[in-house]
C-alpha atoms as a PDB file:
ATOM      1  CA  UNK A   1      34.969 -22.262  11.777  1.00  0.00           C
ATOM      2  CA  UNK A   2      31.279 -22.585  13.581  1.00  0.00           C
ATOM      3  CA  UNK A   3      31.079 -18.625  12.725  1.00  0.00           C
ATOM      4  CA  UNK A   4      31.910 -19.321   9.163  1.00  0.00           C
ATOM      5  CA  UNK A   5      29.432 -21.840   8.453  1.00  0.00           C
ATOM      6  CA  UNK A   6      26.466 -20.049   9.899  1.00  0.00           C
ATOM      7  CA  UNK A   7      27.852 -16.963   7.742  1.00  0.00           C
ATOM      8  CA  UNK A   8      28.058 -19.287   4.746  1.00  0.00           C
ATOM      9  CA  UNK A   9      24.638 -20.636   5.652  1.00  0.00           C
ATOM     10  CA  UNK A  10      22.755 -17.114   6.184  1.00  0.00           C
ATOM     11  CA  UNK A  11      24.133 -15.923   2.914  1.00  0.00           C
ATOM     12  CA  UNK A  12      22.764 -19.096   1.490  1.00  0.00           C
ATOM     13  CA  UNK A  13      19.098 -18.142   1.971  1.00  0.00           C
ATOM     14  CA  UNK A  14      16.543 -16.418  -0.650  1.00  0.00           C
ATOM     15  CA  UNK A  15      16.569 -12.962  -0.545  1.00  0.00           C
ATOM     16  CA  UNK A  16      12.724 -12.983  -0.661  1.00  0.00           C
ATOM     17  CA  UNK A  17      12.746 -14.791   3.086  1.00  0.00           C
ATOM     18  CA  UNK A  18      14.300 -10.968   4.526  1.00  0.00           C
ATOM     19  CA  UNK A  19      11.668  -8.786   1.955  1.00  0.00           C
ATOM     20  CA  UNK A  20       9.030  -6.608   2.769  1.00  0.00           C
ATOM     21  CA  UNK A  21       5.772  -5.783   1.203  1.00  0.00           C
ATOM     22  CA  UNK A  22       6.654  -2.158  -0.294  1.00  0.00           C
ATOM     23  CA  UNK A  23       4.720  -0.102  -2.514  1.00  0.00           C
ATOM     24  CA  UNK A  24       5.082  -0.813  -6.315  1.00  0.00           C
ATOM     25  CA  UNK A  25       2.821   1.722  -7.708  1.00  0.00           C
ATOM     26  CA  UNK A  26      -0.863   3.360  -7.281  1.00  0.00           C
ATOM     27  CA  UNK A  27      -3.828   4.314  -9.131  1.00  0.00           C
ATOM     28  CA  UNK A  28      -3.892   7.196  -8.522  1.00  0.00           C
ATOM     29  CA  UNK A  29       0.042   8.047  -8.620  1.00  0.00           C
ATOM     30  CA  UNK A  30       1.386   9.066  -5.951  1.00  0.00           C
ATOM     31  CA  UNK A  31       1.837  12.653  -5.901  1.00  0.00           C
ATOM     32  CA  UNK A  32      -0.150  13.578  -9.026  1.00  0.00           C
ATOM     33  CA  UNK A  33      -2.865  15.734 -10.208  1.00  0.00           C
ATOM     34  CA  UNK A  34      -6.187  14.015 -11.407  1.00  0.00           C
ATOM     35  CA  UNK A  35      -8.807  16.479 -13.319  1.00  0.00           C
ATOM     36  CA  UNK A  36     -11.850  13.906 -12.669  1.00  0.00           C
ATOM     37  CA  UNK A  37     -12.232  11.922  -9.417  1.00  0.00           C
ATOM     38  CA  UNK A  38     -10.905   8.501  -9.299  1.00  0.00           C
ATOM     39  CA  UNK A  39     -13.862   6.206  -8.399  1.00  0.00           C
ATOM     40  CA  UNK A  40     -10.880   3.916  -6.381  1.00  0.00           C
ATOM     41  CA  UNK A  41      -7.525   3.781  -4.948  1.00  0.00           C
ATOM     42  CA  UNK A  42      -5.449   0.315  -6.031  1.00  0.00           C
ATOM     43  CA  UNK A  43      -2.485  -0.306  -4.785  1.00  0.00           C
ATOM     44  CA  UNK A  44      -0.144  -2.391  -5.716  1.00  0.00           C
ATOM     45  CA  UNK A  45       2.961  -3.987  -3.871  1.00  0.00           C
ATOM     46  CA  UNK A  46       6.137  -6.093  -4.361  1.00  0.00           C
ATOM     47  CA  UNK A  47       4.820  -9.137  -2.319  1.00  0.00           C
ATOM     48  CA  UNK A  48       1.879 -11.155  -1.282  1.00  0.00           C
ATOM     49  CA  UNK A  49      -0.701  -9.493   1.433  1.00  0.00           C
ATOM     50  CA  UNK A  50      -2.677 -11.016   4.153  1.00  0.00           C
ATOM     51  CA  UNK A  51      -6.178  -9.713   3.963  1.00  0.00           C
ATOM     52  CA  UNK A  52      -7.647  -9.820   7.305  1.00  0.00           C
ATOM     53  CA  UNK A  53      -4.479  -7.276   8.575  1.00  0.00           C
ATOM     54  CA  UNK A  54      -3.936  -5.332   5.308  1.00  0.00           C
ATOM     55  CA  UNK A  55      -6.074  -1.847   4.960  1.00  0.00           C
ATOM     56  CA  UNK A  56      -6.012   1.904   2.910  1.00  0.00           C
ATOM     57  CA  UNK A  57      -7.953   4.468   4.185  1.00  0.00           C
ATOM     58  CA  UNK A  58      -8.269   7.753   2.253  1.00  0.00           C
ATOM     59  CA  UNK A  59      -8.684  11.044   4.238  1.00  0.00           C
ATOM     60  CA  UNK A  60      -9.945  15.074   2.954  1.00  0.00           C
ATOM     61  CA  UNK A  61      -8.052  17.629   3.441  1.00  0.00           C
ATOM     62  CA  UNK A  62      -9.971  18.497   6.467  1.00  0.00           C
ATOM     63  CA  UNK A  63      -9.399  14.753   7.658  1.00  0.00           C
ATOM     64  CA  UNK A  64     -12.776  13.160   6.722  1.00  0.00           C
ATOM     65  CA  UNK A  65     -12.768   9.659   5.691  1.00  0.00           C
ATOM     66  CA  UNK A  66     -13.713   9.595   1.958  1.00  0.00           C
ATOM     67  CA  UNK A  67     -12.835   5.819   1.606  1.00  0.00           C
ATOM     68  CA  UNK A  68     -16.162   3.863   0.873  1.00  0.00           C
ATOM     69  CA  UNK A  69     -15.942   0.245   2.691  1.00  0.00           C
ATOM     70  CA  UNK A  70     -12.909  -2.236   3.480  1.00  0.00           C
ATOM     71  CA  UNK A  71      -9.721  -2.684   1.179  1.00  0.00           C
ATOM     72  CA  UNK A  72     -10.175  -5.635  -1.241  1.00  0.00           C
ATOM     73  CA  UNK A  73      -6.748  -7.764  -1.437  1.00  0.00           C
ATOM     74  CA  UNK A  74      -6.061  -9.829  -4.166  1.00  0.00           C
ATOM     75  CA  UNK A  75      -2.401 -11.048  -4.127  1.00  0.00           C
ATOM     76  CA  UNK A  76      -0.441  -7.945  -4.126  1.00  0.00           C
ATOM     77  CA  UNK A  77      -2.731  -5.808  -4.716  1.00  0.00           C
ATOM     78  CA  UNK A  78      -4.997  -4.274  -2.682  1.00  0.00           C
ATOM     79  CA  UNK A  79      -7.844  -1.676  -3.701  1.00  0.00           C
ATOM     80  CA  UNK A  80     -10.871   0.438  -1.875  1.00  0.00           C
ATOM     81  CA  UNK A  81     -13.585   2.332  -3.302  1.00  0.00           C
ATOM     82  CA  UNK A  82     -14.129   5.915  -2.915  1.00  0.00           C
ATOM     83  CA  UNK A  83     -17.349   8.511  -2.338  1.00  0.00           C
ATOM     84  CA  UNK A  84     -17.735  11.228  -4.404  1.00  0.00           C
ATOM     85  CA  UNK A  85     -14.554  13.492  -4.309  1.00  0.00           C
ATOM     86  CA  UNK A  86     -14.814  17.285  -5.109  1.00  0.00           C
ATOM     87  CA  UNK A  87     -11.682  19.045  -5.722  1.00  0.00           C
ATOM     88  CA  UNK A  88      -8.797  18.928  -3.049  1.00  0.00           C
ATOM     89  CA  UNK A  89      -6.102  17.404  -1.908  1.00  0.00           C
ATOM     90  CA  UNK A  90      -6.270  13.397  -0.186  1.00  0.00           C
ATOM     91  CA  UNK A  91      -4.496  11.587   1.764  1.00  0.00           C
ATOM     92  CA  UNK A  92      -3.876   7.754   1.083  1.00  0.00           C
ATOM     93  CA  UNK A  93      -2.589   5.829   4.519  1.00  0.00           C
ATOM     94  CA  UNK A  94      -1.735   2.781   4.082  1.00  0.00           C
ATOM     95  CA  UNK A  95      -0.891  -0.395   6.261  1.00  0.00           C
ATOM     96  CA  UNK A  96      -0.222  -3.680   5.060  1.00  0.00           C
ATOM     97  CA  UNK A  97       0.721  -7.475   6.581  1.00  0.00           C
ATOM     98  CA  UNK A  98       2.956  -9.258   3.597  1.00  0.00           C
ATOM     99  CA  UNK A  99       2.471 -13.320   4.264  1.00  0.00           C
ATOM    100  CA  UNK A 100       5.945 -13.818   4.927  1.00  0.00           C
ATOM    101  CA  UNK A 101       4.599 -11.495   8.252  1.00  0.00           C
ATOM    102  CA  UNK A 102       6.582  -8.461   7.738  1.00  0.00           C
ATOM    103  CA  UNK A 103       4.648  -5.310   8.289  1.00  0.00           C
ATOM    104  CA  UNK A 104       4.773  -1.995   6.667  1.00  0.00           C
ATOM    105  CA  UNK A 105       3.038   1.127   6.030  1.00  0.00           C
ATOM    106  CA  UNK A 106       2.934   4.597   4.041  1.00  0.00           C
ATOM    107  CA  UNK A 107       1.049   7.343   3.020  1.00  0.00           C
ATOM    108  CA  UNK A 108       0.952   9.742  -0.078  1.00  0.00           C
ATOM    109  CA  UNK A 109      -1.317  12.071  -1.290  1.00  0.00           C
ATOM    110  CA  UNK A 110      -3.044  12.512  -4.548  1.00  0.00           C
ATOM    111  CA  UNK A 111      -5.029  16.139  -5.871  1.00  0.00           C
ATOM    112  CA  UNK A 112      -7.958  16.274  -7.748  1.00  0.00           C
ATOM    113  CA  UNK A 113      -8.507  19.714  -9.991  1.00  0.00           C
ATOM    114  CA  UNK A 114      -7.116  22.271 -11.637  1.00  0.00           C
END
């Protein structure tokens, strides 16, 4: 009977008390193909983020850091500012701290050019 309860009671809880922060979407899509340079990356997720352990970083192909400064978080989303891109392929990493303290992280890349 005890198991039943506690089985009862688990079931009971908001779905939102077991969720993650995941990816929603991003400026620039993931994946795509931009002909001018973004000027950011904003990401934006399905739950709340704690600033102080939330972060992007954007990498070159050749690994260079071409993020410009710390992520900005607002709620659930979270953007960075970016130095002048030429054509190529980047790499958006992407590590986040949702306040219900779930962690998770990601990466995608984005191309800019022909």
């Amino acid at each position: 009977m005890k198991t039943f309860i506690v089985a009862a009671f688990v079931a009971a809880l908001p779905s939102a008390a077991l969720a993650h922060a995941m990816l929603d979407h991003a400026m620039p899509p993931v994946g795509s193909s931009q002909n001018t340079a973004p000027r950011e990356v904003v990401l934006s997720f399905t739950e709340d983020l704690e600033p102080a352990f939330s972060s992007i970083e954007v990498r070159s192909e050749a690994g260079a850091v071409v993020s410009s400064g710390k992520a900005k978080v607002q709620h659930t989303q979270m953007r960075v500012p970016l130095k002048a891109l030429g054509a190529g392929t980047y790499k958006v990493i992407w590590r986040v701290l949702s306040v219900d303290t779930h962690r998770t992280q990601g990466d995608f890349t984005f191309k800019v050019g022909p």
